[in-house]
C-alpha atoms as a PDB file:
ATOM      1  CA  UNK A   1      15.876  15.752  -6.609  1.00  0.00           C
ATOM      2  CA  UNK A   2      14.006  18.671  -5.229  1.00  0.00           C
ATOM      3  CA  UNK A   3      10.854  17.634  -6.845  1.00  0.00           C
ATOM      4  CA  UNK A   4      11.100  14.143  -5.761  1.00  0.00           C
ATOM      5  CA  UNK A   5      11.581  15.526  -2.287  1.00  0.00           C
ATOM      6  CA  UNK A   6       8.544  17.948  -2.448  1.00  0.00           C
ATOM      7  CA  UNK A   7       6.672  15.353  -4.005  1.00  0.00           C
ATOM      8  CA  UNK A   8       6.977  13.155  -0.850  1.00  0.00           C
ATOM      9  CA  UNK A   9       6.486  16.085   1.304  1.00  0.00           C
ATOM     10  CA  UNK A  10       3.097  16.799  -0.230  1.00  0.00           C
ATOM     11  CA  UNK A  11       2.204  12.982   0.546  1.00  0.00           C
ATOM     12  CA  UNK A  12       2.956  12.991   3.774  1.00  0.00           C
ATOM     13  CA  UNK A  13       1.324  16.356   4.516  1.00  0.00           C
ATOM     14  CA  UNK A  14      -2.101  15.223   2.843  1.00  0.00           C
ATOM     15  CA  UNK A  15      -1.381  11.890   4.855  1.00  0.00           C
ATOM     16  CA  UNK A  16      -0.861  13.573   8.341  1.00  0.00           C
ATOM     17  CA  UNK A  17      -3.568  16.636   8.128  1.00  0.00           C
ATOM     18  CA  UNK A  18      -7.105  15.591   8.492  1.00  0.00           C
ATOM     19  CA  UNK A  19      -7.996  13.309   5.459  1.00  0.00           C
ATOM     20  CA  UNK A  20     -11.166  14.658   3.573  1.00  0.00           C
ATOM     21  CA  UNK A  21     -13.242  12.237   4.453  1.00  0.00           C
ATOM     22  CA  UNK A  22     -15.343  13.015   1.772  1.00  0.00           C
ATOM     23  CA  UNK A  23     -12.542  11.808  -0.520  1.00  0.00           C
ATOM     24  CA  UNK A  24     -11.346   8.741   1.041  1.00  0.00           C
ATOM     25  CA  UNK A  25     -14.891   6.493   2.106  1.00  0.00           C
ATOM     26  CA  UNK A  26     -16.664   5.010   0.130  1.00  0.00           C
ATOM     27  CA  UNK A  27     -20.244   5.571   2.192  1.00  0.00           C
ATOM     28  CA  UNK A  28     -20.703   8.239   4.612  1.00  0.00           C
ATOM     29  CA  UNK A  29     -20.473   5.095   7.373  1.00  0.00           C
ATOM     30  CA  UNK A  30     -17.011   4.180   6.290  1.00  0.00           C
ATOM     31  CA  UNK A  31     -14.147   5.149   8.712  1.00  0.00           C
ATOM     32  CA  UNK A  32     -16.313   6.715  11.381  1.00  0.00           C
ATOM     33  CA  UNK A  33     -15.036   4.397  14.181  1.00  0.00           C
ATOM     34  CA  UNK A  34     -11.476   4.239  15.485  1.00  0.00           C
ATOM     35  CA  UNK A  35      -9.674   0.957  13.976  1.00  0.00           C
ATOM     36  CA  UNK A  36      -6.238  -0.501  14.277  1.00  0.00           C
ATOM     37  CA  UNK A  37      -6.074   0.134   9.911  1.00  0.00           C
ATOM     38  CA  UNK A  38      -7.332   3.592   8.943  1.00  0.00           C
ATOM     39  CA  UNK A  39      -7.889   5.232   6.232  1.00  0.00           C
ATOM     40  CA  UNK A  40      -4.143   6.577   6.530  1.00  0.00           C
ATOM     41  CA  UNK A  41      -2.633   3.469   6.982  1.00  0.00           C
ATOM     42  CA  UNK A  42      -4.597   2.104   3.630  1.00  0.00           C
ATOM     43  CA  UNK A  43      -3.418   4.254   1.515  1.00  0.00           C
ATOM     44  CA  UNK A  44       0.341   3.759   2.715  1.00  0.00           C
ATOM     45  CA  UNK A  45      -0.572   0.312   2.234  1.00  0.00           C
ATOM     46  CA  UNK A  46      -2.141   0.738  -0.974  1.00  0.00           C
ATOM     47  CA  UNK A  47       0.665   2.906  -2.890  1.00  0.00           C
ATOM     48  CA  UNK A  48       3.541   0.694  -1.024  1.00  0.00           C
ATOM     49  CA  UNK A  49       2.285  -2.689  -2.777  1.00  0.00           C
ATOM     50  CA  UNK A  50       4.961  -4.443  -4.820  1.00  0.00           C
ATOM     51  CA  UNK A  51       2.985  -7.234  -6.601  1.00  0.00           C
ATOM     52  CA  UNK A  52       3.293 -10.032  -4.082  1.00  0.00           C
ATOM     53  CA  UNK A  53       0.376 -12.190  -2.437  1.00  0.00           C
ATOM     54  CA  UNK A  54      -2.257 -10.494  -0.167  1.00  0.00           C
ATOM     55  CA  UNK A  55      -0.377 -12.159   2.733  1.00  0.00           C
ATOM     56  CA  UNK A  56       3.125 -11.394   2.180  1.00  0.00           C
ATOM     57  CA  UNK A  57       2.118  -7.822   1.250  1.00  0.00           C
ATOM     58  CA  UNK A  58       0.563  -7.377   4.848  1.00  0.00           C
ATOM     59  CA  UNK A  59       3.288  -9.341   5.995  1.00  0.00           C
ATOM     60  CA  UNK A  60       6.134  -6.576   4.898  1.00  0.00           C
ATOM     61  CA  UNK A  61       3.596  -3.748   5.491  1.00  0.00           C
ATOM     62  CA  UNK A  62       3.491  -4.325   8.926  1.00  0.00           C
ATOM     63  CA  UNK A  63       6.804  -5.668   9.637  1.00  0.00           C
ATOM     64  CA  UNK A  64       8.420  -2.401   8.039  1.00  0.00           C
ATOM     65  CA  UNK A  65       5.725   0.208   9.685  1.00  0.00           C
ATOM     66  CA  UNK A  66       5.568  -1.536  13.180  1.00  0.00           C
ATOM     67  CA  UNK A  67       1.219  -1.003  12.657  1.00  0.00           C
ATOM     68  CA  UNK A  68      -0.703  -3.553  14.691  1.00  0.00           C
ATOM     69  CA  UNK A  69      -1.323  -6.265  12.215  1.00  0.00           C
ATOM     70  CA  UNK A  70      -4.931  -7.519  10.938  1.00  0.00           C
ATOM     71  CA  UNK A  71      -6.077 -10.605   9.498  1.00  0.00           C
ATOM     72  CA  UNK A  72      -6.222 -10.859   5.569  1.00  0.00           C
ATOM     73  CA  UNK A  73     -10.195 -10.911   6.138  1.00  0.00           C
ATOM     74  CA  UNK A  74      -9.762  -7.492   7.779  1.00  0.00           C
ATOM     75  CA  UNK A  75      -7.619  -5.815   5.824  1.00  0.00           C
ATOM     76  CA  UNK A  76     -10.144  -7.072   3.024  1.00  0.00           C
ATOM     77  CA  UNK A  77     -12.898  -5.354   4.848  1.00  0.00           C
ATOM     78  CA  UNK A  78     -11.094  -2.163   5.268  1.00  0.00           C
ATOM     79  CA  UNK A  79      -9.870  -1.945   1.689  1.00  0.00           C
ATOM     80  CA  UNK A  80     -12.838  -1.972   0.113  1.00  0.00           C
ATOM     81  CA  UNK A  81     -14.099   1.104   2.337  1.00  0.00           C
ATOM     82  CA  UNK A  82     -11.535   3.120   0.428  1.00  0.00           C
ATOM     83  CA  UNK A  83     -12.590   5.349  -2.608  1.00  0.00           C
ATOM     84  CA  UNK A  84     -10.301   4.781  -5.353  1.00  0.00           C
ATOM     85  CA  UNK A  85     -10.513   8.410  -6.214  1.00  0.00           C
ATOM     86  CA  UNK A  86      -8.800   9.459  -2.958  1.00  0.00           C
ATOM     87  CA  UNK A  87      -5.542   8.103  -5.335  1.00  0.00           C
ATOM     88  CA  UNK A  88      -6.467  10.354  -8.644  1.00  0.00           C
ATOM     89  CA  UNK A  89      -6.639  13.024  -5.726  1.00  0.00           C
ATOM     90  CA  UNK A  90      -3.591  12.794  -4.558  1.00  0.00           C
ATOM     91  CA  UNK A  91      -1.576  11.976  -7.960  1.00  0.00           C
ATOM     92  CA  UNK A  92      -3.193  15.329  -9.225  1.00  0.00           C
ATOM     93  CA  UNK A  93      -1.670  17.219  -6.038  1.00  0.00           C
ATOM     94  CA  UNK A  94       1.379  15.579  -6.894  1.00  0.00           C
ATOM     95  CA  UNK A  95       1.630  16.617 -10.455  1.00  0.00           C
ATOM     96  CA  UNK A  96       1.286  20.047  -9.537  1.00  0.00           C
ATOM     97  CA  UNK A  97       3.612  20.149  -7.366  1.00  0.00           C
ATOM     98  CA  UNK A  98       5.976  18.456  -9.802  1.00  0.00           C
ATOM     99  CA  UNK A  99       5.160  21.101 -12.390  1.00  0.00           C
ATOM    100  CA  UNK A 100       5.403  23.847 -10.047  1.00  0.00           C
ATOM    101  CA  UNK A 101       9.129  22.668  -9.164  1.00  0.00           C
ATOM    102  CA  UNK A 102      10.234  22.427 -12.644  1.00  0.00           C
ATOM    103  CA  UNK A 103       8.720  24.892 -14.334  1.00  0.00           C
ATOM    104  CA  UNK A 104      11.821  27.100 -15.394  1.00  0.00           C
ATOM    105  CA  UNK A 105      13.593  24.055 -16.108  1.00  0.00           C
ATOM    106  CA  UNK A 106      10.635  22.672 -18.631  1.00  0.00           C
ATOM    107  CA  UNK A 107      11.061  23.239 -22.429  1.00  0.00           C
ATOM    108  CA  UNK A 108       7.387  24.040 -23.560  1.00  0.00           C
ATOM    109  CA  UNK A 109       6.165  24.295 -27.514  1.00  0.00           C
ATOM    110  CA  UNK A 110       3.511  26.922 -27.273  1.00  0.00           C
ATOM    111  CA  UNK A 111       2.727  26.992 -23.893  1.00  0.00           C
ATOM    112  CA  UNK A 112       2.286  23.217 -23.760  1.00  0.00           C
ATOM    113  CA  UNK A 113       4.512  20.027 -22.437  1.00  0.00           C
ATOM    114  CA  UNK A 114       4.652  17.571 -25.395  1.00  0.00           C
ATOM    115  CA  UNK A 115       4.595  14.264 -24.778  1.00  0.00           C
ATOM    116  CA  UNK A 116       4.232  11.087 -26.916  1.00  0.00           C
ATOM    117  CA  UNK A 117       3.662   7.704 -27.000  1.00  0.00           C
ATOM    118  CA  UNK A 118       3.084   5.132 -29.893  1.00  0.00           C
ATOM    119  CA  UNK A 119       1.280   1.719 -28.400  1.00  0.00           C
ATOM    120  CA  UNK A 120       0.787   0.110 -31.862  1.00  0.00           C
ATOM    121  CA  UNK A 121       1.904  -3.207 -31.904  1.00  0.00           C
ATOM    122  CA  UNK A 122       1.670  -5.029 -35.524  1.00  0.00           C
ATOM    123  CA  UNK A 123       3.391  -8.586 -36.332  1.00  0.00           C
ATOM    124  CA  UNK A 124       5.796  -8.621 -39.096  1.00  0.00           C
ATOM    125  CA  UNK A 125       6.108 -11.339 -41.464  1.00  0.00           C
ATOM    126  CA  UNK A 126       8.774 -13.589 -41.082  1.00  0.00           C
ATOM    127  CA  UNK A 127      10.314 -13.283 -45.086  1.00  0.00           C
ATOM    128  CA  UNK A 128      13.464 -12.798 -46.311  1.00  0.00           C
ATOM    129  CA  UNK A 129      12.638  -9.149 -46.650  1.00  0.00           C
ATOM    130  CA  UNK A 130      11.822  -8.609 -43.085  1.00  0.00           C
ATOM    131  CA  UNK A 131      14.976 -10.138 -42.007  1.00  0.00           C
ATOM    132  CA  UNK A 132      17.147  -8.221 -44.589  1.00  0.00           C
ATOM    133  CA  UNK A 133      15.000  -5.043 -42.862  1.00  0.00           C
ATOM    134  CA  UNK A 134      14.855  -5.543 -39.597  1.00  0.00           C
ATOM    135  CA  UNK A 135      17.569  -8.466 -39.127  1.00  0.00           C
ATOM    136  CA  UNK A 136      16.845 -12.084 -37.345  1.00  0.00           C
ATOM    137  CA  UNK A 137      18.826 -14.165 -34.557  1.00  0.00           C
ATOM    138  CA  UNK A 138      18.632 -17.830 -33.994  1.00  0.00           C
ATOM    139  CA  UNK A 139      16.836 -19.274 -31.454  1.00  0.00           C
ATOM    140  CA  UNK A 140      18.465 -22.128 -29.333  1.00  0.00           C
ATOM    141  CA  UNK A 141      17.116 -24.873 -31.974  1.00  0.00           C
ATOM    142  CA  UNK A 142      19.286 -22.988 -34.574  1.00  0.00           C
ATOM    143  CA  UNK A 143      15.637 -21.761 -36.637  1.00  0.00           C
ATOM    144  CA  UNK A 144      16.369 -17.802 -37.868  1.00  0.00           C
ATOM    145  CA  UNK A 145      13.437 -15.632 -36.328  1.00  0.00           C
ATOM    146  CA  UNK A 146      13.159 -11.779 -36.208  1.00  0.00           C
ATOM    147  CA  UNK A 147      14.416 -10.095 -33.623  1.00  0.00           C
ATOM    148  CA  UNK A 148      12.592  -8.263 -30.733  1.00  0.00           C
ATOM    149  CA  UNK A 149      12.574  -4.113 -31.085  1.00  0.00           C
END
């Protein structure tokens, strides 16, 4: 829980200090003039975004935050001023402070975290043996397939 909370804490502090501008604009024009979305507000935007339509997102975004709404256009416009990196930026702050926070608590294998994941995927053949194996369940037209693992 504490890292979750110091997590969030180091959002809101990159969020609410001066932005480096450098980071977060795409061209050295972006974000120079005072707009009802900023660069702030984007990225709140941007890492709030639960998979819905452009309009329902902006919808919720500014229903919950009580920021003066744009049209879809606009938002559009001010999106693509944003520099994608400004979010590799800010998940690297937040890693370290993750790691910082459970760092006694880690269980390391010569100085390093381990970590592994198999993305193979590989269709078996639907035989006797491969049921036997790896077993089978009907489908709702009674035919035996494998089952899902």
């Amino acid at each position: 829980m504490r890292q979750s909370q110091n997590g969030t804490n180091f959002i809101r502090d990159q969020l609410e200090s001066k932005l480096n501008y450098e980071l977060v604009r795409n061209k050295t024009t972006d974000f120079t003039r005072k707009r009802k979305i900023g660069p702030k507000e984007l990225i709140i935007y941007n890492m709030n975004k639960k998979g819905l339509s452009s309009k329902m997102e902006e919808y919720q975004f500014f229903k919950i935050t009580g920021y003066e709404s744009i049209s879809t256009p606009g938002m559009l416009k001010q999106r693509e001023k944003l520099n994608p990196n400004i979010f590799e930026y800010l998940n690297n702050g937040l890693l370290d402070v993750y790691y910082q926070d459970c760092k006694e608590e880690m269980k390391l294998y010569k100085g390093y975290l381990l970590a592994a994941t198999d993305g193979s995927e590989f269709e078996i053949p639907n035989t006797k043996t491969s049921k036997k194996s790896f077993g089978s369940t009907t489908s709702r037209r009674k035919k035996h397939i494998l089952q899902q693992g």
